[in-house]
N, C-alpha and C. Protein backbone atom coordinates (compact mmCIF):
# COMPACT_ATOMS: atom_id res chain seq x y z
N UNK A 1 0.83 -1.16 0.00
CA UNK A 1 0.00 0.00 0.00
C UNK A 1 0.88 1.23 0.00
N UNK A 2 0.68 1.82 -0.94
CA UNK A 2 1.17 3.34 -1.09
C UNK A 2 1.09 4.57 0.20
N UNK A 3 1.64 4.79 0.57
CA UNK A 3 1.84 6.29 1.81
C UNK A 3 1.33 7.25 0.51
N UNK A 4 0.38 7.89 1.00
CA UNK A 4 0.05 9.61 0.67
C UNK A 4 0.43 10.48 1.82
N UNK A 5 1.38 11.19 1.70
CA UNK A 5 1.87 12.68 2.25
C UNK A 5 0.22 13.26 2.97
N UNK A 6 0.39 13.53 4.06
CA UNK A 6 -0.74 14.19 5.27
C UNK A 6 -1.19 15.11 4.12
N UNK A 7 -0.25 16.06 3.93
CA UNK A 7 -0.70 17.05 3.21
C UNK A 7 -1.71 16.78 1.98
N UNK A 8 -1.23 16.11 1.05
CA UNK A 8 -1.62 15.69 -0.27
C UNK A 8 -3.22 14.77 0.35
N UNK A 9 -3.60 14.15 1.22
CA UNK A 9 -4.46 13.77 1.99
C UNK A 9 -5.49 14.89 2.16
N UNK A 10 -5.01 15.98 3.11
CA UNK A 10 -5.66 17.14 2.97
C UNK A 10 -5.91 18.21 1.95
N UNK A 11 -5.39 17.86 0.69
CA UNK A 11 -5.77 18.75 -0.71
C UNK A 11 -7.11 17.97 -0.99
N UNK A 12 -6.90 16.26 -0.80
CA UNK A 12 -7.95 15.47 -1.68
C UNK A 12 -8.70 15.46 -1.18
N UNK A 13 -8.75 15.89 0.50
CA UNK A 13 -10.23 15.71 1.32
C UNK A 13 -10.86 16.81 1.32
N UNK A 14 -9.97 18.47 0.82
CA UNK A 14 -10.80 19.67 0.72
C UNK A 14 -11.65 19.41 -0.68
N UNK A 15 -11.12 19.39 -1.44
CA UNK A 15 -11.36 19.05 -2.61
C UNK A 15 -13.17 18.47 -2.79
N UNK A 16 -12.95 17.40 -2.05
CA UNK A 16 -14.24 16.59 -2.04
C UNK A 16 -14.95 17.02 -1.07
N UNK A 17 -14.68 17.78 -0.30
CA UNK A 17 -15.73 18.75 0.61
C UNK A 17 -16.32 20.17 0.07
N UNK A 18 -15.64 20.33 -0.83
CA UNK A 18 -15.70 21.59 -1.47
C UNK A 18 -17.07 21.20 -2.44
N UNK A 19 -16.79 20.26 -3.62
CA UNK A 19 -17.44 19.90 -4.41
C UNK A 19 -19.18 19.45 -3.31
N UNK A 20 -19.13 18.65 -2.01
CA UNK A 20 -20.03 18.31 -1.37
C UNK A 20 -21.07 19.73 -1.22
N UNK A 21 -20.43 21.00 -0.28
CA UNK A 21 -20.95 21.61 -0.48
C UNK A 21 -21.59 22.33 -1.45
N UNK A 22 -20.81 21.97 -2.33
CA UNK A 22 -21.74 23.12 -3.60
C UNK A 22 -22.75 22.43 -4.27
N UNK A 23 -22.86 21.18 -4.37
CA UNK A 23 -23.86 20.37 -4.42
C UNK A 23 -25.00 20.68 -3.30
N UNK A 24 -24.75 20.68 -2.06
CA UNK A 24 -25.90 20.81 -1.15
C UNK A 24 -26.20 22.37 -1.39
N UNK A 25 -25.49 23.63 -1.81
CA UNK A 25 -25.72 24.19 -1.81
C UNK A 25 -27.14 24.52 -3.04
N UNK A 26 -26.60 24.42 -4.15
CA UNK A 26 -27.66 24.04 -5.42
C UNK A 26 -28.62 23.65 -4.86
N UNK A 27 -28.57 21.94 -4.29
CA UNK A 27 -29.99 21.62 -4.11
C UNK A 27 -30.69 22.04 -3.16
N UNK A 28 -30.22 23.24 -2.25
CA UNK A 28 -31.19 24.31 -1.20
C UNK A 28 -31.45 25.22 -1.96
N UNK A 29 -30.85 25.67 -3.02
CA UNK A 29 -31.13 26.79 -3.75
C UNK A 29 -32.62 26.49 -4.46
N UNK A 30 -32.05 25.16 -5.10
CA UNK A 30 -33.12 24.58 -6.12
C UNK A 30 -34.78 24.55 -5.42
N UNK A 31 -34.50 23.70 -4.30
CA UNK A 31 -36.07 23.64 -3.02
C UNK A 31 -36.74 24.51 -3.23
N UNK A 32 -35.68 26.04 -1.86
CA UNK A 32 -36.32 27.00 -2.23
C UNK A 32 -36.90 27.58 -3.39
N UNK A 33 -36.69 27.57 -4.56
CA UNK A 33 -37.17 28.31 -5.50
C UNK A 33 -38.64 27.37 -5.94
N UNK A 34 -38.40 26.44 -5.94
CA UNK A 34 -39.87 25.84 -5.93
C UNK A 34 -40.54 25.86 -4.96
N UNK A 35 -40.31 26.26 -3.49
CA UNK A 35 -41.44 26.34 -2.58
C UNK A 35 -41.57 27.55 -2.90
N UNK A 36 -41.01 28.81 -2.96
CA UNK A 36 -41.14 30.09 -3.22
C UNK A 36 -42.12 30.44 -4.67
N UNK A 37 -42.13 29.53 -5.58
CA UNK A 37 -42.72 29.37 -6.63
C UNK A 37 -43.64 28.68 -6.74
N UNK A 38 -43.94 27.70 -6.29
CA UNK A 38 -44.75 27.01 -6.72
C UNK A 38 -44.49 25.81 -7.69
N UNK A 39 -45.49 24.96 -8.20
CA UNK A 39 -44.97 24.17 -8.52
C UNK A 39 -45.59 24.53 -10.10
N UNK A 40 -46.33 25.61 -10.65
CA UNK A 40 -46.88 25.99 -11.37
C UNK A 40 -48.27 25.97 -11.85
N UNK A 41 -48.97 24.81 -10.79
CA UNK A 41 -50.63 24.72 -11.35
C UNK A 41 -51.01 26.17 -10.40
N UNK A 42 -51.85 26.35 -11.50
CA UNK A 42 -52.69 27.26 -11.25
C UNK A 42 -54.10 27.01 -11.12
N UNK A 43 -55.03 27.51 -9.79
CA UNK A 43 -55.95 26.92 -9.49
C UNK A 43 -57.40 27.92 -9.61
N UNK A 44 -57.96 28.51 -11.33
CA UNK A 44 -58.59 29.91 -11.21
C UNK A 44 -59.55 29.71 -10.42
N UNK A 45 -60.28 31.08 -9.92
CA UNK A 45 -61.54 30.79 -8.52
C UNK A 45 -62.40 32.23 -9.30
N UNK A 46 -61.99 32.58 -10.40
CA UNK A 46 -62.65 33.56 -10.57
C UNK A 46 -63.40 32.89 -12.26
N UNK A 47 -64.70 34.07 -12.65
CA UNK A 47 -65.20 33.90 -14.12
C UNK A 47 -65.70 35.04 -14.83
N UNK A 48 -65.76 34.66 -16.14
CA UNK A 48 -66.38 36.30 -15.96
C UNK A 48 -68.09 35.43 -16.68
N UNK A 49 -68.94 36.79 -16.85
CA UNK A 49 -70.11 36.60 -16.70
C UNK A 49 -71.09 37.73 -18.16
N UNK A 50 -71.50 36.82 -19.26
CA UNK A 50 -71.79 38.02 -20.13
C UNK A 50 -73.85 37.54 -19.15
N UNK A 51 -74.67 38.89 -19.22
CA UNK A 51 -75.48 38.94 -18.88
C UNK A 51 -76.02 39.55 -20.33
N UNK A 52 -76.92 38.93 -21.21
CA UNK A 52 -77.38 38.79 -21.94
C UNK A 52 -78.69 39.30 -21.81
N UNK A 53 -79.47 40.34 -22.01
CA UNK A 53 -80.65 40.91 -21.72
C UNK A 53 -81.60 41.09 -23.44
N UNK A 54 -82.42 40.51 -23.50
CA UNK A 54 -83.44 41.06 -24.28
C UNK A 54 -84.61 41.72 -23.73
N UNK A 55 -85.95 42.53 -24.84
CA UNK A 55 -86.91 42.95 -24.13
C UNK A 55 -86.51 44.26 -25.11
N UNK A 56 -87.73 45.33 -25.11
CA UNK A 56 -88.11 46.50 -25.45
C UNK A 56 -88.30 47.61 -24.54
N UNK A 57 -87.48 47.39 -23.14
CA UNK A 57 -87.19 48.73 -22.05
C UNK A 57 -86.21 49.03 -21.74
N UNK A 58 -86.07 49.51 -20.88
CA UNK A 58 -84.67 50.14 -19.45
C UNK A 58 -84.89 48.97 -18.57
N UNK A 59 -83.66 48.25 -18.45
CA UNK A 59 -83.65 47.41 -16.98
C UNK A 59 -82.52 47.74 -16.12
N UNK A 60 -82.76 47.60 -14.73
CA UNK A 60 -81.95 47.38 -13.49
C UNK A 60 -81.51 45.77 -13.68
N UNK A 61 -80.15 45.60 -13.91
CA UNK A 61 -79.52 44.47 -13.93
C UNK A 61 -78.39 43.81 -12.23
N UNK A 62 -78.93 43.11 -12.01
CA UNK A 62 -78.50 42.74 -10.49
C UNK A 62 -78.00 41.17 -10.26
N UNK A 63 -76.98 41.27 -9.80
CA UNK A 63 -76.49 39.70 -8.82
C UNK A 63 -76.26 40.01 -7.99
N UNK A 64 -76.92 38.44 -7.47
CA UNK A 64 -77.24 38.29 -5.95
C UNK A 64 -77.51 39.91 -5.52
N UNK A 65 -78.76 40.16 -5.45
CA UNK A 65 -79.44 41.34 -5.00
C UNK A 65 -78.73 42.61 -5.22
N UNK A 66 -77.51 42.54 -5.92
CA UNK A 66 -76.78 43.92 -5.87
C UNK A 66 -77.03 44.24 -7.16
N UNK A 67 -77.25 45.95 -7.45
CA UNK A 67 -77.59 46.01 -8.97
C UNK A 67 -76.15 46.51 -9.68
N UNK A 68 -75.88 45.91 -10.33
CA UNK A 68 -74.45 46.04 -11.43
C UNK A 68 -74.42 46.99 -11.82
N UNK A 69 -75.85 47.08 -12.99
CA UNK A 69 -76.12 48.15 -13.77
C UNK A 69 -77.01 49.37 -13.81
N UNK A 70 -77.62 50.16 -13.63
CA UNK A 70 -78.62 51.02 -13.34
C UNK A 70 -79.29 51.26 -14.97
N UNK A 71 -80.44 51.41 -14.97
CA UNK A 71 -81.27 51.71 -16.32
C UNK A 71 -80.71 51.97 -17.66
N UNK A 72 -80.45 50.01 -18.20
CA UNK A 72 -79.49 49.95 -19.46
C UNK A 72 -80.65 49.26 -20.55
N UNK A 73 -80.38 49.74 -21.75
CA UNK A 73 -81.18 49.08 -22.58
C UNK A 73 -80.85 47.44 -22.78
N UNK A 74 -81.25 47.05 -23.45
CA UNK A 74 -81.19 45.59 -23.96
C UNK A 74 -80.11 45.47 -24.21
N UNK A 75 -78.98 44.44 -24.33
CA UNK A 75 -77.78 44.41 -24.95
C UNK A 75 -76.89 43.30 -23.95
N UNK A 76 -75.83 43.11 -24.52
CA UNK A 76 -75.23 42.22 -23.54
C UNK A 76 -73.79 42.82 -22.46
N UNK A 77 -73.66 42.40 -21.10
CA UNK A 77 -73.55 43.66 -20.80
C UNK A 77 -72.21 41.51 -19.70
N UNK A 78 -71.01 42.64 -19.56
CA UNK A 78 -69.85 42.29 -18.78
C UNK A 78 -69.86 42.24 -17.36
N UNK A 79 -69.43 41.29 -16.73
CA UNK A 79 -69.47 41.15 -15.21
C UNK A 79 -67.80 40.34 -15.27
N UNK A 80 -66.79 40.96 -14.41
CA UNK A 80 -65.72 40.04 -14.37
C UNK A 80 -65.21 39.62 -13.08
N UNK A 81 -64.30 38.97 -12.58
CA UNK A 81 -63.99 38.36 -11.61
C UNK A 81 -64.74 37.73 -10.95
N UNK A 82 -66.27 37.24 -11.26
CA UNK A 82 -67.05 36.76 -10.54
C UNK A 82 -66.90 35.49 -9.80
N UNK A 83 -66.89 35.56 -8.68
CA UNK A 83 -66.09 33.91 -7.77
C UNK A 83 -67.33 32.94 -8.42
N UNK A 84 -66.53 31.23 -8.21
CA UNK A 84 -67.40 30.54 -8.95
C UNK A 84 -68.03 29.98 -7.98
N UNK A 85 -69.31 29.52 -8.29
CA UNK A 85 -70.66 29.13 -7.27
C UNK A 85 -71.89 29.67 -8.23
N UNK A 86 -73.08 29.52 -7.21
CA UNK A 86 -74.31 30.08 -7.86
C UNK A 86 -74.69 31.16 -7.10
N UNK A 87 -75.17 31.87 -8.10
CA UNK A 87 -75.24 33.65 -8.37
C UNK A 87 -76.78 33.43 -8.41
N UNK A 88 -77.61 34.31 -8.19
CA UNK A 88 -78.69 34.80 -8.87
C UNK A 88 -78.53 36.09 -9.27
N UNK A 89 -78.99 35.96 -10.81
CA UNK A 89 -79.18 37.17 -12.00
C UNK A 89 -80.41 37.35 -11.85
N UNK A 90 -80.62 38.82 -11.92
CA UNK A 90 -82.00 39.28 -12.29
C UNK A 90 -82.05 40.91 -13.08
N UNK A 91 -83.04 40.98 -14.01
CA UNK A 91 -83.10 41.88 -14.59
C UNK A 91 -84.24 42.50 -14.19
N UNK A 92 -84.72 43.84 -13.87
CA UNK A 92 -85.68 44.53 -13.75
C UNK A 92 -86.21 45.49 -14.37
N UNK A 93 -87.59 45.70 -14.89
CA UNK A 93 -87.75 47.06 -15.67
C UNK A 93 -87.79 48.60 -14.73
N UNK A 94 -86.98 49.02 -15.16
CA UNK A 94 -87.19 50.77 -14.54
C UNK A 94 -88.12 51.03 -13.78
N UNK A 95 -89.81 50.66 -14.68
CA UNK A 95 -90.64 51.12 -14.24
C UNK A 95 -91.42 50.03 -12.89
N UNK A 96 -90.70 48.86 -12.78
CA UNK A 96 -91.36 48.30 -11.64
C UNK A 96 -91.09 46.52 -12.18
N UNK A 97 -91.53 46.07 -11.24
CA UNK A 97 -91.36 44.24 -11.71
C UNK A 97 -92.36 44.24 -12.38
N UNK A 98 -93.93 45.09 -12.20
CA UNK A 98 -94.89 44.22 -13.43
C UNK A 98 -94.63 44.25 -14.77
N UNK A 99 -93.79 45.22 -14.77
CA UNK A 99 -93.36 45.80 -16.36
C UNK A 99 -92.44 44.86 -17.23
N UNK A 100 -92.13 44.55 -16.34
CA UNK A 100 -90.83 43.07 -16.81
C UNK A 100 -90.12 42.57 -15.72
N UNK A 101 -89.85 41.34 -15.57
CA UNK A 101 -88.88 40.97 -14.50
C UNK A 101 -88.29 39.29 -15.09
N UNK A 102 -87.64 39.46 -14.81
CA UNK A 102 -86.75 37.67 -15.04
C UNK A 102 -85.52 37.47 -14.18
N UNK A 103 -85.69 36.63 -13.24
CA UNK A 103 -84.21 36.02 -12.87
C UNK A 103 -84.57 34.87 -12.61
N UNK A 104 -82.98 33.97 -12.17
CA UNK A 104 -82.99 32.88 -11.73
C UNK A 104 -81.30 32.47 -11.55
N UNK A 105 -81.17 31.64 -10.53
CA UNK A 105 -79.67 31.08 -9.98
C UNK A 105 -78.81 30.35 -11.31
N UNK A 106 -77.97 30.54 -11.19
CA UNK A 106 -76.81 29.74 -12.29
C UNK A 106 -75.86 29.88 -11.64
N UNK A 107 -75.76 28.51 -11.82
CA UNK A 107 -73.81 27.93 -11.30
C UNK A 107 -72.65 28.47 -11.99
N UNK A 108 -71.92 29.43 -11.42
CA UNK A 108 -70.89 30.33 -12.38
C UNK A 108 -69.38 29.36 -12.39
N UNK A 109 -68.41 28.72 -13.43
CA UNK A 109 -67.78 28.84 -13.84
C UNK A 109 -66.41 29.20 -13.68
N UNK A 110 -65.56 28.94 -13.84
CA UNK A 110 -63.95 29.62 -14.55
C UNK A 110 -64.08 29.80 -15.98
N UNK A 111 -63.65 31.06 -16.44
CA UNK A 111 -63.66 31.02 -17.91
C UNK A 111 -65.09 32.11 -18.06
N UNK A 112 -66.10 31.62 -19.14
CA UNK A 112 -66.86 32.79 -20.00
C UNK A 112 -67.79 31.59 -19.63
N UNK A 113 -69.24 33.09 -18.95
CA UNK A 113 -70.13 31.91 -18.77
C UNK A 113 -71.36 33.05 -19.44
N UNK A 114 -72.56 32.04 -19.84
CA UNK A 114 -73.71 33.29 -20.50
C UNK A 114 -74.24 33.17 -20.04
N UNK A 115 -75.13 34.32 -19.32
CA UNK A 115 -76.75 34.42 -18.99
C UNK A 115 -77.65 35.03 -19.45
N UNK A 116 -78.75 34.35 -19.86
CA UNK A 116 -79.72 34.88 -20.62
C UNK A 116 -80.79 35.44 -19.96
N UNK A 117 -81.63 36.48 -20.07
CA UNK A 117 -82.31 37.20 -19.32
C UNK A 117 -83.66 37.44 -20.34
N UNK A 118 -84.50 36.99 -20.14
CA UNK A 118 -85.55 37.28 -20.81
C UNK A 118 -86.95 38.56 -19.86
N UNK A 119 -86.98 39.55 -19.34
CA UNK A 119 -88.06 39.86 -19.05
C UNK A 119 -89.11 40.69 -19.58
């Protein structure tokens, strides 16, 4: 068996400690950046919402009891970020519910969802 010099011992053992750490170092680097990141799915919670109105008046356009729009003619009309679940849409005429009225609940979506409004 060959003698290696103490010294020459201690070049080959920095050596391979050196290389150890920078390996562990990388793969803490690497972790972190994927816990910090994510792993990339993305999970949307939002939709948007075209509210689709026909009819020959002015309506008050409303989800879930809040009115969106205030006295808009017929036409199709934008709602965005809407969280997904069920909503109730309702359209109202200006002049009162006997004049026109239509709603009803729909399950909203990720993505483009339509509601049709007939009152």
């Amino acid at each position: 068996m060959k003698k290696i010099n103490i010294n020459k011992r201690r070049k080959l053992f920095m050596k391979k400690n050196v290389l150890t750490k920078g390996i562990l170092v990388l793969l803490v680097i690497t972790l972190l950046a994927i816990g910090f990141t994510g792993c990339g799915t993305v999970i949307p919670t939002t939709g948007t919402v075209y509210m689709i109105v026909t009819g020959g008046w002015w309506y008050d356009l409303e989800m879930d009891y809040m009115v969106q729009f205030w006295g808009v003619p017929p036409g199709t009309y934008a709602l965005n970020n809407v969280s997904i679940g069920n909503h109730f849409f309702e359209a109202t005429d200006t002049g009162g519910w006997w004049w026109g009225y239509d709603g009803f609940y729909q399950y909203i979506t990720s993505g483009i969802n339509y509601v049709y409004l007939y009152p």
